[in-house]
Protein backbone atom coordinates (compact mmCIF):
# COMPACT_ATOMS: atom_id res chain seq x y z
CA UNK A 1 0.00 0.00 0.00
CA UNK A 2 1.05 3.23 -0.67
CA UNK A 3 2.35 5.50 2.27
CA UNK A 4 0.23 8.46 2.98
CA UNK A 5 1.46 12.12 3.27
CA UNK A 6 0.33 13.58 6.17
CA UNK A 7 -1.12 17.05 5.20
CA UNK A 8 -2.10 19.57 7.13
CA UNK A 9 -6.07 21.19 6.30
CA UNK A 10 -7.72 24.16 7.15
CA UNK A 11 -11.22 23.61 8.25
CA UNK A 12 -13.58 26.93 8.38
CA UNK A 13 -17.26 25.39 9.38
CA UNK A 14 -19.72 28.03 8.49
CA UNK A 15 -24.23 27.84 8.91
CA UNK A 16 -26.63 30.01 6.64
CA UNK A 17 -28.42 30.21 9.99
CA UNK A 18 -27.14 32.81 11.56
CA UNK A 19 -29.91 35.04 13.88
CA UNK A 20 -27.88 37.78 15.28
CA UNK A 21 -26.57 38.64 12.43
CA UNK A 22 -28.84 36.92 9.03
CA UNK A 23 -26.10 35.16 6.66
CA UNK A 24 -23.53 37.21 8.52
CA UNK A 25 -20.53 34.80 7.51
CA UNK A 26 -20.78 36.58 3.94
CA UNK A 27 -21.66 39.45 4.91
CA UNK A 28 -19.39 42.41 3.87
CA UNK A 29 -16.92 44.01 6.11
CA UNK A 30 -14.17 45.83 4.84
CA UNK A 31 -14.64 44.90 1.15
CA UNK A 32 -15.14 41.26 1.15
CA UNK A 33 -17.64 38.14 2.44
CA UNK A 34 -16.70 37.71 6.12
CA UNK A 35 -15.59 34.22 5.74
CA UNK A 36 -12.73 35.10 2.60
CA UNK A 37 -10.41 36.83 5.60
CA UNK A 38 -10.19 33.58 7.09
CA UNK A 39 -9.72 31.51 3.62
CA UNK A 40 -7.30 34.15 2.47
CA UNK A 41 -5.04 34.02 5.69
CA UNK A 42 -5.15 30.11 5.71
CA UNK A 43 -4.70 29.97 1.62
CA UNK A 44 -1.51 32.82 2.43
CA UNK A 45 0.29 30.29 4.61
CA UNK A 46 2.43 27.99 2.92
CA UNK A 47 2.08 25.21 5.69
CA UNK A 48 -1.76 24.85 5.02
CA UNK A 49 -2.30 22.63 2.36
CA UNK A 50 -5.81 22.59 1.63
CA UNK A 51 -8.63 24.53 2.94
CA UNK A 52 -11.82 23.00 3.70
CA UNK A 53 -15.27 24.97 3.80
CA UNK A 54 -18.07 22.92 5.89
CA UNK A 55 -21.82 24.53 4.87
CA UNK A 56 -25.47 24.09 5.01
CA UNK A 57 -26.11 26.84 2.67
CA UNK A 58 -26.18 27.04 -0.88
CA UNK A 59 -25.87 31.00 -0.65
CA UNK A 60 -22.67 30.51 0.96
CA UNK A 61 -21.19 27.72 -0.94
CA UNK A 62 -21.96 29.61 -4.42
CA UNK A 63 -20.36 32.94 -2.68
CA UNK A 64 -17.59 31.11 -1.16
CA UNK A 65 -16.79 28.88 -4.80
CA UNK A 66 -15.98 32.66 -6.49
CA UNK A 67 -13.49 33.74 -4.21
CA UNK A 68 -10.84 31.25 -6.15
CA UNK A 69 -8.86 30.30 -3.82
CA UNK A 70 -6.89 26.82 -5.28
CA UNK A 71 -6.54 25.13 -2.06
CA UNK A 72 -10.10 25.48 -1.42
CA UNK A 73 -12.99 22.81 -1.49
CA UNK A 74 -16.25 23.25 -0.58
CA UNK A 75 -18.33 19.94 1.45
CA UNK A 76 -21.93 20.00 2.36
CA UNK A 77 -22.97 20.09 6.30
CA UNK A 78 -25.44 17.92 7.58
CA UNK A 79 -28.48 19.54 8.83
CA UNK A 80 -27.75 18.51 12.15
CA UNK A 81 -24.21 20.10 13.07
CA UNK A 82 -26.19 23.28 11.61
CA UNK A 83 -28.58 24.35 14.12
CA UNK A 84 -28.52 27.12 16.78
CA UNK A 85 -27.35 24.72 19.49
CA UNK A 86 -24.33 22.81 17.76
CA UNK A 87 -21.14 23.44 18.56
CA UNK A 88 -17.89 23.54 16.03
CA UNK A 89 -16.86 19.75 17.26
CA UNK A 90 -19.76 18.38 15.08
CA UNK A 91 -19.05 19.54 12.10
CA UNK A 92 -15.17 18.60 12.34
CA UNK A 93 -16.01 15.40 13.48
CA UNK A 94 -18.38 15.13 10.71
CA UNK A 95 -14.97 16.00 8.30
CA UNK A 96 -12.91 14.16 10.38
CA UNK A 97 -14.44 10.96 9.83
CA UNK A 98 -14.35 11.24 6.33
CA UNK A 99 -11.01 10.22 6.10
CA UNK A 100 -10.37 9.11 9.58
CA UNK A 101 -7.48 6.74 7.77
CA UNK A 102 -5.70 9.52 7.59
CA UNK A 103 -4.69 9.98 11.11
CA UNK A 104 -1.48 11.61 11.25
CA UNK A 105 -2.89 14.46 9.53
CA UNK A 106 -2.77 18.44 11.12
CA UNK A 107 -6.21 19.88 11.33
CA UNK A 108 -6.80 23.03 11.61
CA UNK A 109 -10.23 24.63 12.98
CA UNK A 110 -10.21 28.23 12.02
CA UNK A 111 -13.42 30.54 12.78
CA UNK A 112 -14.97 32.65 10.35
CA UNK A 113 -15.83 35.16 12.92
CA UNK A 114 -12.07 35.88 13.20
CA UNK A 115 -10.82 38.29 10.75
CA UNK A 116 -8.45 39.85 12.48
CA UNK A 117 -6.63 36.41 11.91
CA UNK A 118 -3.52 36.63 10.00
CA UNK A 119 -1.48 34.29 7.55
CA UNK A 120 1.80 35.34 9.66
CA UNK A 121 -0.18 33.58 12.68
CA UNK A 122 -1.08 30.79 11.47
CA UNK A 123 2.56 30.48 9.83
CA UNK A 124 4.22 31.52 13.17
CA UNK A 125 1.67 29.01 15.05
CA UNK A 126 2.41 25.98 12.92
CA UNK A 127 6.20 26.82 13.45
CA UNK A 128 6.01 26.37 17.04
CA UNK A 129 3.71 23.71 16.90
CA UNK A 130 6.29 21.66 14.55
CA UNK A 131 8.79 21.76 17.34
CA UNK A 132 7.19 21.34 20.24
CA UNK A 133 6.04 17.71 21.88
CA UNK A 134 1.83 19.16 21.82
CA UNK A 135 -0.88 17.05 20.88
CA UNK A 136 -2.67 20.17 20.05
CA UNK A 137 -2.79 23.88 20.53
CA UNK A 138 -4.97 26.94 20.75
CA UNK A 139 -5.09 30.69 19.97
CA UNK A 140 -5.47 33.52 22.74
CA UNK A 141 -4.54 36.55 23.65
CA UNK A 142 -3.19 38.29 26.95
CA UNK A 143 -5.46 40.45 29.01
CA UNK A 144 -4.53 42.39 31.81
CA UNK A 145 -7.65 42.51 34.00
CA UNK A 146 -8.60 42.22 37.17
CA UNK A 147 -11.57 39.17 37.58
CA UNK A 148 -13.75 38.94 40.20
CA UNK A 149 -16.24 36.16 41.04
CA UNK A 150 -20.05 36.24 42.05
CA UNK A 151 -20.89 35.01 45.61
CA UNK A 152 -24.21 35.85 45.52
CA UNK A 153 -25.84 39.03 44.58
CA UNK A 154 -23.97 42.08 44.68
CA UNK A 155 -20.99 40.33 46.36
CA UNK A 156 -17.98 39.16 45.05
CA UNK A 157 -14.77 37.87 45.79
CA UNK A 158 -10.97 38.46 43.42
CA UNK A 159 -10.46 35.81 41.08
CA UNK A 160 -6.30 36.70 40.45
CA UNK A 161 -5.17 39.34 42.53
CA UNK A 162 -5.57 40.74 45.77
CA UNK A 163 -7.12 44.06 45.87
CA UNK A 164 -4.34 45.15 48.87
CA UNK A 165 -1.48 44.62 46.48
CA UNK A 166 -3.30 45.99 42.88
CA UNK A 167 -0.70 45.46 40.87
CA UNK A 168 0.95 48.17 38.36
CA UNK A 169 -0.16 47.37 34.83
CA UNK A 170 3.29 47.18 33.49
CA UNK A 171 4.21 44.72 36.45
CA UNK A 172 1.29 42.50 35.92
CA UNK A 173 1.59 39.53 33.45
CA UNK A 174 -2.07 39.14 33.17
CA UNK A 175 -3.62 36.03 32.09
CA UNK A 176 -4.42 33.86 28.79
CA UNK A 177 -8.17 34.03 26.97
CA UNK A 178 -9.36 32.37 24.01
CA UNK A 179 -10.00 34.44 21.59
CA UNK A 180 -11.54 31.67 18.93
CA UNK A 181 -9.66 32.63 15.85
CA UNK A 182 -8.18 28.84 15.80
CA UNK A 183 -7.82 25.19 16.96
CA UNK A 184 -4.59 22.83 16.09
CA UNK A 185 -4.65 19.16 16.25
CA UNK A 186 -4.34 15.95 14.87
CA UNK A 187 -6.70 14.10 12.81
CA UNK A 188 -6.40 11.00 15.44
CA UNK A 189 -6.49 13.18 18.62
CA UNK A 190 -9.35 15.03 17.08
CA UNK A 191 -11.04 11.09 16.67
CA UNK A 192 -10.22 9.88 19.70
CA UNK A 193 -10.99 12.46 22.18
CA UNK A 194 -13.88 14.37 20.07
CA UNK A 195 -12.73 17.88 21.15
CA UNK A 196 -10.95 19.99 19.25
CA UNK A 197 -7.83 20.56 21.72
CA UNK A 198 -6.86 17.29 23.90
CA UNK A 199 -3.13 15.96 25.12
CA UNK A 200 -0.94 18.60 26.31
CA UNK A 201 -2.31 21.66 24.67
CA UNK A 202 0.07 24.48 24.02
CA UNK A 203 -0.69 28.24 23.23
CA UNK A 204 0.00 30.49 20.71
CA UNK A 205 -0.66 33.98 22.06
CA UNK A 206 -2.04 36.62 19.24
CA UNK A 207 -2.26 40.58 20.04
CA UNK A 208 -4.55 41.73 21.96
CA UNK A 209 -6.96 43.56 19.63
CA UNK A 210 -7.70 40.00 18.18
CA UNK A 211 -9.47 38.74 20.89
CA UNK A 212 -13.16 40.44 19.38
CA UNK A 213 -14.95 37.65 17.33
CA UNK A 214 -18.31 38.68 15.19
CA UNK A 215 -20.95 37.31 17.10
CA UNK A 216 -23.44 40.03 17.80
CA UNK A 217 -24.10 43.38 16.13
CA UNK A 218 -21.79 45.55 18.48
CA UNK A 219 -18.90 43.09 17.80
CA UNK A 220 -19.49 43.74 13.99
CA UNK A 221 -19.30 47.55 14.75
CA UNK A 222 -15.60 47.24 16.40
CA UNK A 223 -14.19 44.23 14.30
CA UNK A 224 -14.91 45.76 11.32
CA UNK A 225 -13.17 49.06 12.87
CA UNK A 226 -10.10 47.28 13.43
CA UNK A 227 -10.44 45.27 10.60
CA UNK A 228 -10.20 48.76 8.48
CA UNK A 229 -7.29 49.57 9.94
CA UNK A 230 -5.06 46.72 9.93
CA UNK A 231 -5.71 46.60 6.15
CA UNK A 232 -5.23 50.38 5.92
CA UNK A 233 -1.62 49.77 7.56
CA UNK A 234 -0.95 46.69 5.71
CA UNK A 235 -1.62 48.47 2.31
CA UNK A 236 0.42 50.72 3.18
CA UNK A 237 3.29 48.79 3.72
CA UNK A 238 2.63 46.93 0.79
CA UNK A 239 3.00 50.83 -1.31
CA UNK A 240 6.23 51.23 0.92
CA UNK A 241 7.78 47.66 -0.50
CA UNK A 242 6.80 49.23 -3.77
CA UNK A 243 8.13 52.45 -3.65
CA UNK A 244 11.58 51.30 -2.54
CA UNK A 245 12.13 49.22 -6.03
CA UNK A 246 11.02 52.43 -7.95
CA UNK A 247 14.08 53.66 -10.73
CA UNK A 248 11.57 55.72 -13.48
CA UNK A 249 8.24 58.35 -12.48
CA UNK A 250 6.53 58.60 -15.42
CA UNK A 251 3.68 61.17 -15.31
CA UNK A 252 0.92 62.49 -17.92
CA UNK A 253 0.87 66.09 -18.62
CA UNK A 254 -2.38 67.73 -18.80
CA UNK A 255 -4.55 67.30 -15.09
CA UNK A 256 -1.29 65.95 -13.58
CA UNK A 257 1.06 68.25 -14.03
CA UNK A 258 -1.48 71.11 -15.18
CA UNK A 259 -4.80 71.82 -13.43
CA UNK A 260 -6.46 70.46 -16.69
CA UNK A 261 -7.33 73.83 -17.30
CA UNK A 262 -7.60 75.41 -21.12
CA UNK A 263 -6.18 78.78 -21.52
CA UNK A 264 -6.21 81.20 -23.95
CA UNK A 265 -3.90 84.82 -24.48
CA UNK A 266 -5.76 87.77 -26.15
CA UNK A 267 -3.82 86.66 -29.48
CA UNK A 268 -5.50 83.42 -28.80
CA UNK A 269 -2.10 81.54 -27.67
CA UNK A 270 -3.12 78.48 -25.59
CA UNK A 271 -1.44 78.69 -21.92
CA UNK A 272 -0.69 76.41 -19.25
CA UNK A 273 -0.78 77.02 -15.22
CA UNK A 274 1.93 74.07 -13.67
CA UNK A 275 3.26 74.00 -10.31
CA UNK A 276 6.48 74.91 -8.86
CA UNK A 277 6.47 72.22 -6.39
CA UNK A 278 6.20 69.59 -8.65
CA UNK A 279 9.13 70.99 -10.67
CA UNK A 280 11.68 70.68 -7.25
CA UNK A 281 9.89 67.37 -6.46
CA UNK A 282 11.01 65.74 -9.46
CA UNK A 283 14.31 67.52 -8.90
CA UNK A 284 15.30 65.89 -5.65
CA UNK A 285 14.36 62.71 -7.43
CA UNK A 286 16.81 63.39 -10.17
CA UNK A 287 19.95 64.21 -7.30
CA UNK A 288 18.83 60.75 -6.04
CA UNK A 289 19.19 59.10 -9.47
CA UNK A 290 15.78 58.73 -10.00
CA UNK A 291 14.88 58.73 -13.83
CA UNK A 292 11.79 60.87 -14.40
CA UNK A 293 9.94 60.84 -17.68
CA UNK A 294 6.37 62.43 -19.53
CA UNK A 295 3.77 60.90 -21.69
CA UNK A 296 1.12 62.46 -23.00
CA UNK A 297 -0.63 62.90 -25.52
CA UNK A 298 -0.91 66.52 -26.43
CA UNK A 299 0.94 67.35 -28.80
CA UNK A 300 1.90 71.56 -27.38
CA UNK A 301 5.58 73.27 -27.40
CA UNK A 302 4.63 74.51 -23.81
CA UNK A 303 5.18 70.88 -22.47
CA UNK A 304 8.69 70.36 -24.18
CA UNK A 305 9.54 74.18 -22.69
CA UNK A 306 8.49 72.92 -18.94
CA UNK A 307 9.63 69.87 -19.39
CA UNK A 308 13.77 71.09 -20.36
CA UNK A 309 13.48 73.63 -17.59
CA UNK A 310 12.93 70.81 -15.48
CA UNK A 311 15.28 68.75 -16.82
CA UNK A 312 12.93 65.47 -17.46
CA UNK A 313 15.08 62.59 -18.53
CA UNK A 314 12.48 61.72 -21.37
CA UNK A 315 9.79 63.61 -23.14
CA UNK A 316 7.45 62.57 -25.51
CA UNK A 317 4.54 64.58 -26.47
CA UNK A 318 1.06 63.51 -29.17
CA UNK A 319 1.57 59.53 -28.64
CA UNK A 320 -1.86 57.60 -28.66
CA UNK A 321 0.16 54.37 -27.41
CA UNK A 322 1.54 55.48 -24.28
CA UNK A 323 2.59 51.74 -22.94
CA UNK A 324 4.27 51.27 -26.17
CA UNK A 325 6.22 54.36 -25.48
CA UNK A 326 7.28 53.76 -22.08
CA UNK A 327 8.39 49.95 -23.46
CA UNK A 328 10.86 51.74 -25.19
CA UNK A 329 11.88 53.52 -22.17
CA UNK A 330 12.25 50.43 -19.91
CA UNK A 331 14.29 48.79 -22.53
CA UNK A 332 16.61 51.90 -22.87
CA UNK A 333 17.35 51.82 -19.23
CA UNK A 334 17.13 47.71 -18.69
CA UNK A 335 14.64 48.59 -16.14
CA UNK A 336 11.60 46.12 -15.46
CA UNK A 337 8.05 47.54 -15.26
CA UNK A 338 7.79 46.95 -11.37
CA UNK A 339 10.30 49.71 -11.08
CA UNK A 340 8.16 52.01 -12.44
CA UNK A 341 5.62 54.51 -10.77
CA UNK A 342 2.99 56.33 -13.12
CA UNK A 343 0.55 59.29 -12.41
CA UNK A 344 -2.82 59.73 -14.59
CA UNK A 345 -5.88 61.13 -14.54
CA UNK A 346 -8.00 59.63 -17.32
CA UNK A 347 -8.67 56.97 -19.33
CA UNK A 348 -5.95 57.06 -21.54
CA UNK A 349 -3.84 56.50 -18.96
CA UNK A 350 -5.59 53.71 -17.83
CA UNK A 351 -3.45 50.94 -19.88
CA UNK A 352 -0.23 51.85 -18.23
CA UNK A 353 -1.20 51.97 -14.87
CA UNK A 354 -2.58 48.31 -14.87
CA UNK A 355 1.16 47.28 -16.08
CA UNK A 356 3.20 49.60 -14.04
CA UNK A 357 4.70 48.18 -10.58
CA UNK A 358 3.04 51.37 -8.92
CA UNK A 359 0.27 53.94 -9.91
CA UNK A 360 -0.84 56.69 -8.83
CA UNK A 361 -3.83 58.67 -9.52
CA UNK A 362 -4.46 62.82 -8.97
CA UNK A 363 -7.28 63.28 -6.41
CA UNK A 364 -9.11 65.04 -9.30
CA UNK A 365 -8.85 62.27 -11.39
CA UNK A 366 -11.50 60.34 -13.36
CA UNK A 367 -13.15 57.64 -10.91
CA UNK A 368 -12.18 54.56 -13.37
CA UNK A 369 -8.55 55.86 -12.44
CA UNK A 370 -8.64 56.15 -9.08
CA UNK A 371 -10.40 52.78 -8.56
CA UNK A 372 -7.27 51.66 -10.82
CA UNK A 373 -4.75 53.28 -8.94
CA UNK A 374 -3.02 51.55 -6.08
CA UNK A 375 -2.63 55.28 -4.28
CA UNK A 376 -4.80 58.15 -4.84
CA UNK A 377 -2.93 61.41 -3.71
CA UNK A 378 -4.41 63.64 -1.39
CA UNK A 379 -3.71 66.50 -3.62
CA UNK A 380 -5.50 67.47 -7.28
CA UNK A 381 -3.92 68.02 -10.21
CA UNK A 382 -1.25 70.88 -10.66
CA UNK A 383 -1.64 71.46 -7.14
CA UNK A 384 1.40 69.82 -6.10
CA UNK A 385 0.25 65.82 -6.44
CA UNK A 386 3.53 65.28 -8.53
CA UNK A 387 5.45 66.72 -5.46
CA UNK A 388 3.14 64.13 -2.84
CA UNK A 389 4.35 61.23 -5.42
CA UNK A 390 7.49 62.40 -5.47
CA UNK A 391 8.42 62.75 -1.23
CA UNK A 392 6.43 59.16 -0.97
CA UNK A 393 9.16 57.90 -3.06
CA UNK A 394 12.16 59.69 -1.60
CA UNK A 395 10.82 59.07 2.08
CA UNK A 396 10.54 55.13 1.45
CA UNK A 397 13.81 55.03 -0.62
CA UNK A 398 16.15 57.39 1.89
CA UNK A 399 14.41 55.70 5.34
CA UNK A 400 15.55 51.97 3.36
């Protein structure tokens, strides 16, 4: 017979039956189906290698089938590990026993009402699991609270401290809570003792701010709150990682480096308003050996004049094909295109930002761009945008 790799599976159980909170498991918060943050962390960690959705509903297995995700599979639940009363054991037994040859296998129970859950957890999690002698191990946090326990009404009685000696905050190690994001053991642990943790159980402790899982309408409300703004930061670390590789800005002309504006002398000479700022932003990039280029496609002597004043590397006015252009440009310099930033504002600019390693679009800009863009300035067009690109770049590259 054929020997068996042991694999280690994700298992996310999740009920169309939700009453708090109707379907709430594909719900949106923050831009996607509640359940996808879990799949996504567990399909980000390379240790995971398949990811198992358990589910009564057809609503959520058609939602959860389009998030295409490769290591996921989708299994039906049985009616009765879906109800109000049954707890996550049934339906990972119910998996469990699917296979339950397979008994060296990891199994992971991950909650989708944790999606403050990260892939660097579960990856850090598995690590220490690996080495250590545990039969299984569980996710918590660290609180620093003070418990106290009911005696009967209004009196109670300390649960870890003594209210003579209140500890300082900083001198207190406070204790370990659950904070349900996930459950590691192994398939024949899992079989054998029908709980989800069993042996000697060790911990993985998570921050603090994890330990809120969606269950009721006020925990929506705050998880989704810090939800926002862990992917706020994260984004914008990922926009750090790309500014650092950046080599060539290239930039459109009209409503980037002009307020879009049209005007018009008394001898009917067409004028342009730029911006100062932007000129000394792309400046400093130059002293840092950052190539700086424009595209665009008017075709009007006033952007060559600006342009040589400001000493632009490359210049190249009336193209229609502005990715073939900057092709040219890459090859020229043997740069690749994720080491290139680009600033539009409209639709023909649209092309090259979807190639470019980092684009940006004015705050002015047409909405198809900015919902393009992986940075939207705070600034509009010829109002110094070109010099917020340009410090973004300089900051990430200098601070490196």
């Amino acid at each position: 017979m054929e020997k068996q790799v042991k694999k280690t599976i994700a298992f996310i159980p999740v009920r169309g039956g939700s009453k708090s909170i109707p379907l709430k498991n594909i719900k949106q918060i923050c831009g996607k189906p509640l359940v996808q943050w879990a799949i996504e962390a567990a399909n980000d960690c390379n240790y995971i290698d398949e990811i198992v959705v358990s589910t009564d509903s057809t609503h959520i297995k058609d939602t959860v089938a389009n998030i295409g995700v490769s290591k996921l599979k989708v299994i039906n639940r049985s009616p009765e590990t879906a109800t109000d009363y049954a707890s996550s054991e049934l339906p990972l037994l119910e998996y469990a026993n699917l296979e339950a040859d397979r008994k060296d296998d990891i199994i992971i129970l991950i909650q989708a009402t944790s999606p403050l859950l990260s892939s660097e957890d579960l990856t850090k999690a598995l690590e220490l699991f690996h080495k250590s002698d545990a039969d299984s191990m569980l996710s918590v946090v660290r609180q620093k609270r003070f418990l106290w326990k009911e005696i009967n009404h209004l009196e109670a009685t300390p649960v870890n401290y003594d209210p003579t000696r209140r500890p300082r905050r900083q001198d207190y190690e406070g204790f370990l809570v659950e904070n349900g994001a996930f459950y590691i053991t192994y398939r024949k642990n899992l079989l054998q003792s029908q709980c989800r943790i069993s042996g000697k159980i060790a911990y993985y402790e998570m921050p603090e701010y994890t330990y809120y899982e969606v269950d009721e309408p006020h925990d929506w409300i705050i998880v989704e709150k810090l939800l926002g703004s862990k992917v706020k930061n994260n984004y914008r670390k990922t926009i750090d990682q790309k500014l650092k590789r950046i080599k060539l800005l290239v930039t459109d002309c009209d409503g980037v480096l002009t307020d879009g504006g049209m005007y018009y002398s008394e001898k009917g000479d067409e004028l342009k308003k730029f911006n100062t700022r932007d000129g000394m932003g792309l400046g400093l990039l130059r002293q840092h050996g950052i190539l700086t280029a424009i595209i665009t496609g008017e075709n009007v002597g006033l952007v060559v004049t600006r342009a040589n004043k400001m000493k632009i590397d490359y210049v190249y006015c009336g193209i229609k094909n502005k990715l073939e252009t900057l092709e040219k440009i890459i090859n020229q310099e043997n740069l690749t295109f994720d080491q290139v930033a680009y600033i539009g504002d409209d639709i023909n600019d649209l092309e090259v930002m979807k190639k470019v390693g980092l684009s940006f679009a004015v705050n002015d800009a047409m909405d198809i761009i900015k919902k393009n863009a992986h940075y939207v300035t705070q600034l509009r067009g010829g109002q110094g945008a070109v010099r917020e690109v340009c410090e973004m770049i300089l900051e990430a590259q200098i601070s490196s």
